[in-house]
PDB file of N, CA and C in Angstrom:
ATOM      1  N   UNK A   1      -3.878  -2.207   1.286  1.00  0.00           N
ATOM      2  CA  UNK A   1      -4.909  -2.981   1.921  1.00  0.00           C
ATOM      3  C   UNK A   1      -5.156  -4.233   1.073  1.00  0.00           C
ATOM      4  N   UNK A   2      -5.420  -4.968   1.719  1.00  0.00           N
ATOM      5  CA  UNK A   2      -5.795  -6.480   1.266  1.00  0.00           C
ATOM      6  C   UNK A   2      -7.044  -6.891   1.752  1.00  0.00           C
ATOM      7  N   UNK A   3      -7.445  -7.581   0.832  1.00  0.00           N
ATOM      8  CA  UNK A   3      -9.081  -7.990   1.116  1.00  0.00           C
ATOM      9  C   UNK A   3      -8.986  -9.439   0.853  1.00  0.00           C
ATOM     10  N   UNK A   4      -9.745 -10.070   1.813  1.00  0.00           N
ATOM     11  CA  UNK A   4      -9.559 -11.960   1.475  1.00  0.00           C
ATOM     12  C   UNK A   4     -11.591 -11.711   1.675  1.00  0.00           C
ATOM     13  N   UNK A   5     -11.561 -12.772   0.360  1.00  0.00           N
ATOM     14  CA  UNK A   5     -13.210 -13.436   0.921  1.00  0.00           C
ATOM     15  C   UNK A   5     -13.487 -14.378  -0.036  1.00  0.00           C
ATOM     16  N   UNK A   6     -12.684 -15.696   0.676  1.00  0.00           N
ATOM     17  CA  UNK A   6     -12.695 -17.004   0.490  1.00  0.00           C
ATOM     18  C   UNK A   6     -13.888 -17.296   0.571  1.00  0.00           C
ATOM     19  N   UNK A   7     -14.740 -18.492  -0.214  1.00  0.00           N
ATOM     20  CA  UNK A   7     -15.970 -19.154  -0.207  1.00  0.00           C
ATOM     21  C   UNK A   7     -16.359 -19.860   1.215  1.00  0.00           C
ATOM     22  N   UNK A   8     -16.753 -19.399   2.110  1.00  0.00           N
ATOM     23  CA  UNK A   8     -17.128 -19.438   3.545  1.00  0.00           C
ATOM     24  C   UNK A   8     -17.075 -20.880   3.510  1.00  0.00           C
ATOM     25  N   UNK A   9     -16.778 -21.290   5.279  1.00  0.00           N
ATOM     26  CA  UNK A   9     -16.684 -22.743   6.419  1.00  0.00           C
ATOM     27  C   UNK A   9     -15.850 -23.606   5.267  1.00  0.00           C
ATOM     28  N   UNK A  10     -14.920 -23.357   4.248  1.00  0.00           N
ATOM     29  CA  UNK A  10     -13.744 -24.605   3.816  1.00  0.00           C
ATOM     30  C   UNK A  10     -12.451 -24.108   3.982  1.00  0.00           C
ATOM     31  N   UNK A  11     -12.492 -23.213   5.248  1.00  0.00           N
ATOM     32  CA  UNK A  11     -10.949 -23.179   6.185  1.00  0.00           C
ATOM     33  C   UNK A  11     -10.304 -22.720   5.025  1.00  0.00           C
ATOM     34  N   UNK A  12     -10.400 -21.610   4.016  1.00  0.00           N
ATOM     35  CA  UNK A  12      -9.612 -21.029   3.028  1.00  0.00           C
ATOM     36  C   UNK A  12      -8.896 -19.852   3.983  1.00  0.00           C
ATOM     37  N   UNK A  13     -10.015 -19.033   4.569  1.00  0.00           N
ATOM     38  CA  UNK A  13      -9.598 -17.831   5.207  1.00  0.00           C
ATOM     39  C   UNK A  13      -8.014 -18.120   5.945  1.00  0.00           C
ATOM     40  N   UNK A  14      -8.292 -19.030   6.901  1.00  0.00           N
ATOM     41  CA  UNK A  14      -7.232 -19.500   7.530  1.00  0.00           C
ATOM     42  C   UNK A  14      -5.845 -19.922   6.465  1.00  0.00           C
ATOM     43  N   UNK A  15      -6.086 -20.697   5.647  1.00  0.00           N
ATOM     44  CA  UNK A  15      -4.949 -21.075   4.481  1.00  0.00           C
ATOM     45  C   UNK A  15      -4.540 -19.767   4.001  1.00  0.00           C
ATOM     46  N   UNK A  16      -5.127 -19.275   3.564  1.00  0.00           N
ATOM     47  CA  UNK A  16      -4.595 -17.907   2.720  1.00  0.00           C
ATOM     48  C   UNK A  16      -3.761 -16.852   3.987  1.00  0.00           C
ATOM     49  N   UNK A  17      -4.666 -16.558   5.397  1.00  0.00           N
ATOM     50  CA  UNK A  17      -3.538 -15.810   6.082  1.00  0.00           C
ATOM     51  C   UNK A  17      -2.169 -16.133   6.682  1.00  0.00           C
ATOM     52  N   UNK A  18      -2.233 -18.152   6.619  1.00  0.00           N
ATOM     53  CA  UNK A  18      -0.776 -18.214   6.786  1.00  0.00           C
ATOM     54  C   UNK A  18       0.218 -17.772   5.900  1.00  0.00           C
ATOM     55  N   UNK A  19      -0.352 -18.075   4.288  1.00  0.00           N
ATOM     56  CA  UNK A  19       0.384 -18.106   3.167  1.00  0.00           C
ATOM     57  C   UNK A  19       0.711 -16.558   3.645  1.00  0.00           C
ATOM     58  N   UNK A  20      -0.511 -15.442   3.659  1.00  0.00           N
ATOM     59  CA  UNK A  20       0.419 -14.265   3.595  1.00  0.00           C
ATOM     60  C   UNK A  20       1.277 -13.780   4.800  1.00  0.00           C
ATOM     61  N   UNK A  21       1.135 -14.402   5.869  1.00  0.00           N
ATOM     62  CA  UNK A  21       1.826 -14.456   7.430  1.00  0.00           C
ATOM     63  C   UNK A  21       3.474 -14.702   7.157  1.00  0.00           C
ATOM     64  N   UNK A  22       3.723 -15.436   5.964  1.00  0.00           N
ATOM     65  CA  UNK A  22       5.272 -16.015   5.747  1.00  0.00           C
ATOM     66  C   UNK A  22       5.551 -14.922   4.885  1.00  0.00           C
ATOM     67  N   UNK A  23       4.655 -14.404   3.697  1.00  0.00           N
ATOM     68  CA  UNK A  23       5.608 -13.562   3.158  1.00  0.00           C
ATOM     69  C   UNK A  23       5.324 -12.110   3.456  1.00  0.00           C
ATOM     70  N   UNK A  24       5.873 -11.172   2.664  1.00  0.00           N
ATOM     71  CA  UNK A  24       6.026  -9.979   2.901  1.00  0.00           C
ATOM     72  C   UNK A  24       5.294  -8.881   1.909  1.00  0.00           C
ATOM     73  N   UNK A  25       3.983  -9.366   1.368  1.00  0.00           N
ATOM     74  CA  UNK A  25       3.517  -8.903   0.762  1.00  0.00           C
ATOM     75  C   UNK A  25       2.837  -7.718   1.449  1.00  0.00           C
ATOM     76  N   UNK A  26       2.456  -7.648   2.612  1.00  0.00           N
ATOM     77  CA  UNK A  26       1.639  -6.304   3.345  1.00  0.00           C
ATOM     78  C   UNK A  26       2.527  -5.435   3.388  1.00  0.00           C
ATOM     79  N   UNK A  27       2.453  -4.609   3.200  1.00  0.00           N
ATOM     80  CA  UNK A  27       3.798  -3.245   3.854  1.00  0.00           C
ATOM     81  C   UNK A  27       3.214  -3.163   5.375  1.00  0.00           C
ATOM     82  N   UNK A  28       4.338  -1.975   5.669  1.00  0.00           N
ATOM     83  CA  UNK A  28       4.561  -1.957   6.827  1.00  0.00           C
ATOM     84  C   UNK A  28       3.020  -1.167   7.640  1.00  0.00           C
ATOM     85  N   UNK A  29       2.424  -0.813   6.647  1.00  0.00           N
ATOM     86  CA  UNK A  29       1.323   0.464   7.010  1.00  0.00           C
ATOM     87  C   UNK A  29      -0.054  -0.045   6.484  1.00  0.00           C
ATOM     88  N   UNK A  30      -0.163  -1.826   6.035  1.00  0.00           N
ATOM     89  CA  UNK A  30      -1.327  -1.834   5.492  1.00  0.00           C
ATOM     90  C   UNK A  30      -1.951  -2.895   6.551  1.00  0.00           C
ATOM     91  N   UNK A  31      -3.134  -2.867   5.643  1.00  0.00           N
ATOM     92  CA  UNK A  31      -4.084  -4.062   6.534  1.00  0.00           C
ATOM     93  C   UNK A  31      -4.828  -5.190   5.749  1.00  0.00           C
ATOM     94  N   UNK A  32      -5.351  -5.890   6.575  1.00  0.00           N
ATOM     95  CA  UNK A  32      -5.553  -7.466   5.812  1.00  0.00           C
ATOM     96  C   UNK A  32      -6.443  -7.444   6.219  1.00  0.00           C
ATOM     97  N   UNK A  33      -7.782  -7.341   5.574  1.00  0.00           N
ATOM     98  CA  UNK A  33      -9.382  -7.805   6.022  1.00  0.00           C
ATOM     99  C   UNK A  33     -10.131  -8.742   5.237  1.00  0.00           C
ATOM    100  N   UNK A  34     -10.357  -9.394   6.280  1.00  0.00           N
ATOM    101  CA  UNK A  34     -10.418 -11.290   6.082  1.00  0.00           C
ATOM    102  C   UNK A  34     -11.936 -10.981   6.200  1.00  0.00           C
ATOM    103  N   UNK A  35     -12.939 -11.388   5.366  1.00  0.00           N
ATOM    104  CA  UNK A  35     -14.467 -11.717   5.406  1.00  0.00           C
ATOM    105  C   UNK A  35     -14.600 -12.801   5.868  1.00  0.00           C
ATOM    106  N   UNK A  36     -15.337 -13.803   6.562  1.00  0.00           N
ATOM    107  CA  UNK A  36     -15.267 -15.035   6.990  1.00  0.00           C
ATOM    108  C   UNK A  36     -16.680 -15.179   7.915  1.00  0.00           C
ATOM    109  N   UNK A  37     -16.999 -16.634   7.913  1.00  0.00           N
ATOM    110  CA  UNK A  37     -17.880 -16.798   8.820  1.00  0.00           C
ATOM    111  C   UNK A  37     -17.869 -16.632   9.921  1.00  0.00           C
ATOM    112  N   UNK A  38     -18.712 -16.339  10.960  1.00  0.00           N
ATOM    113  CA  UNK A  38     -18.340 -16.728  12.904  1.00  0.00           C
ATOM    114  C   UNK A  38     -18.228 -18.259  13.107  1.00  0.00           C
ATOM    115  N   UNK A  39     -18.327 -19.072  12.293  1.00  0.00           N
ATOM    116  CA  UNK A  39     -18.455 -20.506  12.750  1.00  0.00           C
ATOM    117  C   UNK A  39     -16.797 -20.979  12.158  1.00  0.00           C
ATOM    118  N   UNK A  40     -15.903 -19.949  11.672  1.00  0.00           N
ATOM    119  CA  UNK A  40     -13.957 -20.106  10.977  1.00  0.00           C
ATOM    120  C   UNK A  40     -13.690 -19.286  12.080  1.00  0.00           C
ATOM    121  N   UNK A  41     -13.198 -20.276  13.053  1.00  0.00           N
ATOM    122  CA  UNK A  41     -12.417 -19.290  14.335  1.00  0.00           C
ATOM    123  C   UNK A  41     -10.472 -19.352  13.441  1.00  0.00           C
ATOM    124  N   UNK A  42     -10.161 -18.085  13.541  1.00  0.00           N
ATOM    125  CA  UNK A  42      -8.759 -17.742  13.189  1.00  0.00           C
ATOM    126  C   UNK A  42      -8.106 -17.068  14.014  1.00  0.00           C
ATOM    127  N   UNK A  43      -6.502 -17.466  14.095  1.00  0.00           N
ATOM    128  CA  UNK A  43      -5.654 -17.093  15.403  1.00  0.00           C
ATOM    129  C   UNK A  43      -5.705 -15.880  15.471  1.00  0.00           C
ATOM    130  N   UNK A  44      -5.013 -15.414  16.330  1.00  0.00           N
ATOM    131  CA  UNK A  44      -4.352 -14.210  16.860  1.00  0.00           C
ATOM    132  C   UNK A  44      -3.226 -13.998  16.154  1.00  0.00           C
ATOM    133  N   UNK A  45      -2.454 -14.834  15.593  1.00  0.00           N
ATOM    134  CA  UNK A  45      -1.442 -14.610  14.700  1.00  0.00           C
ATOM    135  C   UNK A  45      -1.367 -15.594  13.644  1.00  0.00           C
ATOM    136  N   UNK A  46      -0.507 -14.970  12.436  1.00  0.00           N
ATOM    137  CA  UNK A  46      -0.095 -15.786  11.264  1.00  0.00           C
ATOM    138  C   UNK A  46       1.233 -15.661  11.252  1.00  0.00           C
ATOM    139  N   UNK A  47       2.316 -16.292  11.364  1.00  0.00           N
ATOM    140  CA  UNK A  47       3.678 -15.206  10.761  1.00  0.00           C
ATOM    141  C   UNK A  47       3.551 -14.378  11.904  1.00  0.00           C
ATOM    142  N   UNK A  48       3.476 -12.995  10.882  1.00  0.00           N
ATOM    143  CA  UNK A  48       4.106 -11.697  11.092  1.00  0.00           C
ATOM    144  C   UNK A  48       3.353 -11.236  11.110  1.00  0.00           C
ATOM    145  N   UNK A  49       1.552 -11.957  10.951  1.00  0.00           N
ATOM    146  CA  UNK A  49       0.568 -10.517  11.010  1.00  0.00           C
ATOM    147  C   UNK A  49       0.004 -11.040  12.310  1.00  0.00           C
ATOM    148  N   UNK A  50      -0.457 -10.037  12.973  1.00  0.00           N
ATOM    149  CA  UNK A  50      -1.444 -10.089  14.413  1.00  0.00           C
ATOM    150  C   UNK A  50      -2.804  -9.910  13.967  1.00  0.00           C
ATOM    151  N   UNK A  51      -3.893 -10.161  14.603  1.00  0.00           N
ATOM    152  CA  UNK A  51      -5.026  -9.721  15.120  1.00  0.00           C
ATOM    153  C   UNK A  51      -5.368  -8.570  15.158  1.00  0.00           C
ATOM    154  N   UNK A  52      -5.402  -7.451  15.275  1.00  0.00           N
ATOM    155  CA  UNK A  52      -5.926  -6.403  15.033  1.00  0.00           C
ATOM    156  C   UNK A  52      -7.496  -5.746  15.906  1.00  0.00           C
ATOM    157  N   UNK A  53      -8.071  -6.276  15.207  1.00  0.00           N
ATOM    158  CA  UNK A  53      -9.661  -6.178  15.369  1.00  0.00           C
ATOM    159  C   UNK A  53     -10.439  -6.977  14.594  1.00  0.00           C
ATOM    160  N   UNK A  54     -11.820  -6.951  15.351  1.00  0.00           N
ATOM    161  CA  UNK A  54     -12.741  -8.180  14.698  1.00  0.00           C
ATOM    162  C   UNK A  54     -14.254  -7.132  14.619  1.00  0.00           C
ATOM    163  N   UNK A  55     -14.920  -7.546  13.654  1.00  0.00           N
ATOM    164  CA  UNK A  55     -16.307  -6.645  14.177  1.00  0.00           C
ATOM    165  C   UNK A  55     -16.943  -7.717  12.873  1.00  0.00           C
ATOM    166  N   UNK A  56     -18.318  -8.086  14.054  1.00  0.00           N
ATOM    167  CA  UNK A  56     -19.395  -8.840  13.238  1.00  0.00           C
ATOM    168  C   UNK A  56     -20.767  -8.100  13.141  1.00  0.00           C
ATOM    169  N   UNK A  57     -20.880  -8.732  11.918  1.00  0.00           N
ATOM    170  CA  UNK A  57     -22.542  -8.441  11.331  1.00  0.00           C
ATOM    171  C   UNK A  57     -23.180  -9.280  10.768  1.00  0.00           C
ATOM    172  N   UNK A  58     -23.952  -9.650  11.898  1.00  0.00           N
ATOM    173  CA  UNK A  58     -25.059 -11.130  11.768  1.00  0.00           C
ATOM    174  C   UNK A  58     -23.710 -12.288  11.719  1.00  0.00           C
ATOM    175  N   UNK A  59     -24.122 -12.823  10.343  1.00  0.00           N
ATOM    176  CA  UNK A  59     -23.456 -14.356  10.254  1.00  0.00           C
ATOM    177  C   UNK A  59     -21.456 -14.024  10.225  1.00  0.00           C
ATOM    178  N   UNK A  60     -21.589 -13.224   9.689  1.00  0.00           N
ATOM    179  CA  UNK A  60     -20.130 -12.679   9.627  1.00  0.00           C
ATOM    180  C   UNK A  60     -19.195 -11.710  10.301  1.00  0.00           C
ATOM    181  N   UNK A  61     -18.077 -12.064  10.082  1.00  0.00           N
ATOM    182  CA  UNK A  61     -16.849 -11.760  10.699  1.00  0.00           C
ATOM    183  C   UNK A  61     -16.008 -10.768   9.758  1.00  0.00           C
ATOM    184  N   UNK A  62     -15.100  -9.633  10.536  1.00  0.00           N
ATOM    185  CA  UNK A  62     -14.346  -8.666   9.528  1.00  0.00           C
ATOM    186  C   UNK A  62     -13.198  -9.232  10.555  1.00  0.00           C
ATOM    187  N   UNK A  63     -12.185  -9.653  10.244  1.00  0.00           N
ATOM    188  CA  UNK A  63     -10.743  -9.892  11.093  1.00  0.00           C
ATOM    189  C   UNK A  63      -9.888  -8.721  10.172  1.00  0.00           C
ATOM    190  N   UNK A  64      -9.297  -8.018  11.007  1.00  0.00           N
ATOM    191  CA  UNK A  64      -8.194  -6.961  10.652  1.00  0.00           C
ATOM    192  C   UNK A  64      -7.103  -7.460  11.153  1.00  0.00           C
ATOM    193  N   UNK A  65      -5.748  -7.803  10.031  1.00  0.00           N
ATOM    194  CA  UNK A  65      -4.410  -8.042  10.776  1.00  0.00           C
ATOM    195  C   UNK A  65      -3.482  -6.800  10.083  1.00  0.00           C
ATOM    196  N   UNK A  66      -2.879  -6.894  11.067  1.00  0.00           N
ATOM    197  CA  UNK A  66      -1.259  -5.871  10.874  1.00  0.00           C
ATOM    198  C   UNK A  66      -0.294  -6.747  10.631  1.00  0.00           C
ATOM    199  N   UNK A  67       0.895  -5.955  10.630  1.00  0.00           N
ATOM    200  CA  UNK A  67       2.146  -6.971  10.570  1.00  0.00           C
ATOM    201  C   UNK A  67       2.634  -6.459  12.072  1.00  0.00           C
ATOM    202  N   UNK A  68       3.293  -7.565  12.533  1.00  0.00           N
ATOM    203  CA  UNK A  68       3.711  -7.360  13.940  1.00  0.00           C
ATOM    204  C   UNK A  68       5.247  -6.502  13.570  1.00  0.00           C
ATOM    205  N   UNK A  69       5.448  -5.187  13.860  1.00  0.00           N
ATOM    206  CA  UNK A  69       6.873  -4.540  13.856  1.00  0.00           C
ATOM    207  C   UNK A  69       7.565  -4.677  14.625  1.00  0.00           C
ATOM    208  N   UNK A  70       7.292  -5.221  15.690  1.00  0.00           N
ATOM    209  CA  UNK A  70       7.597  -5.344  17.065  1.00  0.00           C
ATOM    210  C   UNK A  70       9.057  -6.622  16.650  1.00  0.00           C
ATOM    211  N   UNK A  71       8.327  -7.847  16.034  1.00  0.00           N
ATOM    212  CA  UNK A  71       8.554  -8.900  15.802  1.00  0.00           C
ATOM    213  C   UNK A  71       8.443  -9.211  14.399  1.00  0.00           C
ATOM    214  N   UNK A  72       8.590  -8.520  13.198  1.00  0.00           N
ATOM    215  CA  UNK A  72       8.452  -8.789  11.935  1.00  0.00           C
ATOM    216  C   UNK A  72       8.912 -10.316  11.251  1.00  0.00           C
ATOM    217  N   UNK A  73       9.562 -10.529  11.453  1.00  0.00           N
ATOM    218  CA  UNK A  73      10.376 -12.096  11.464  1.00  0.00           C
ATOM    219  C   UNK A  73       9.740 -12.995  11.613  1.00  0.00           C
ATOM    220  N   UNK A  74       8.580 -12.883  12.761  1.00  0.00           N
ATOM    221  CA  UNK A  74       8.382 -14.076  13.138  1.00  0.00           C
ATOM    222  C   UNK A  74       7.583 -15.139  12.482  1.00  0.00           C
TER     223      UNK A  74
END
């Protein structure tokens, strides 16, 4: 498991899940939970990781990505 919690609204969250979207640091079985504001909208994909799930509380955001197996490559 991986935990991101970049200093909120300076678009880190987003920088950091492309960086890990290209490489191959997640295994095949882990997850990436991104802390972030609701006001840092982030894709549906990076790379190779998807979207997952989202669940907020108050000002904040939990984004869960996987790696896509389907499409690992991409």
């Amino acid at each position: 498991m991986i935990f991101l919690d970049p200093p909120y609204d300076q678009g880190l969250v987003e920088a950091s899940l492309k960086l890990l979207g290209r490489g191959m640091l997640l295994g095949d079985t882990g997850t990436i939970v991104a802390e972030h504001s609701t006001r840092e909208v982030v894709s549906s994909r990076y790379g190779s990781l998807v979207l997952n799930d989202q669940r907020r509380y108050g000002d904040t955001l939990l984004s869960f990505f996987k790696r896509d197996m389907k499409n690992p490559e991409v």
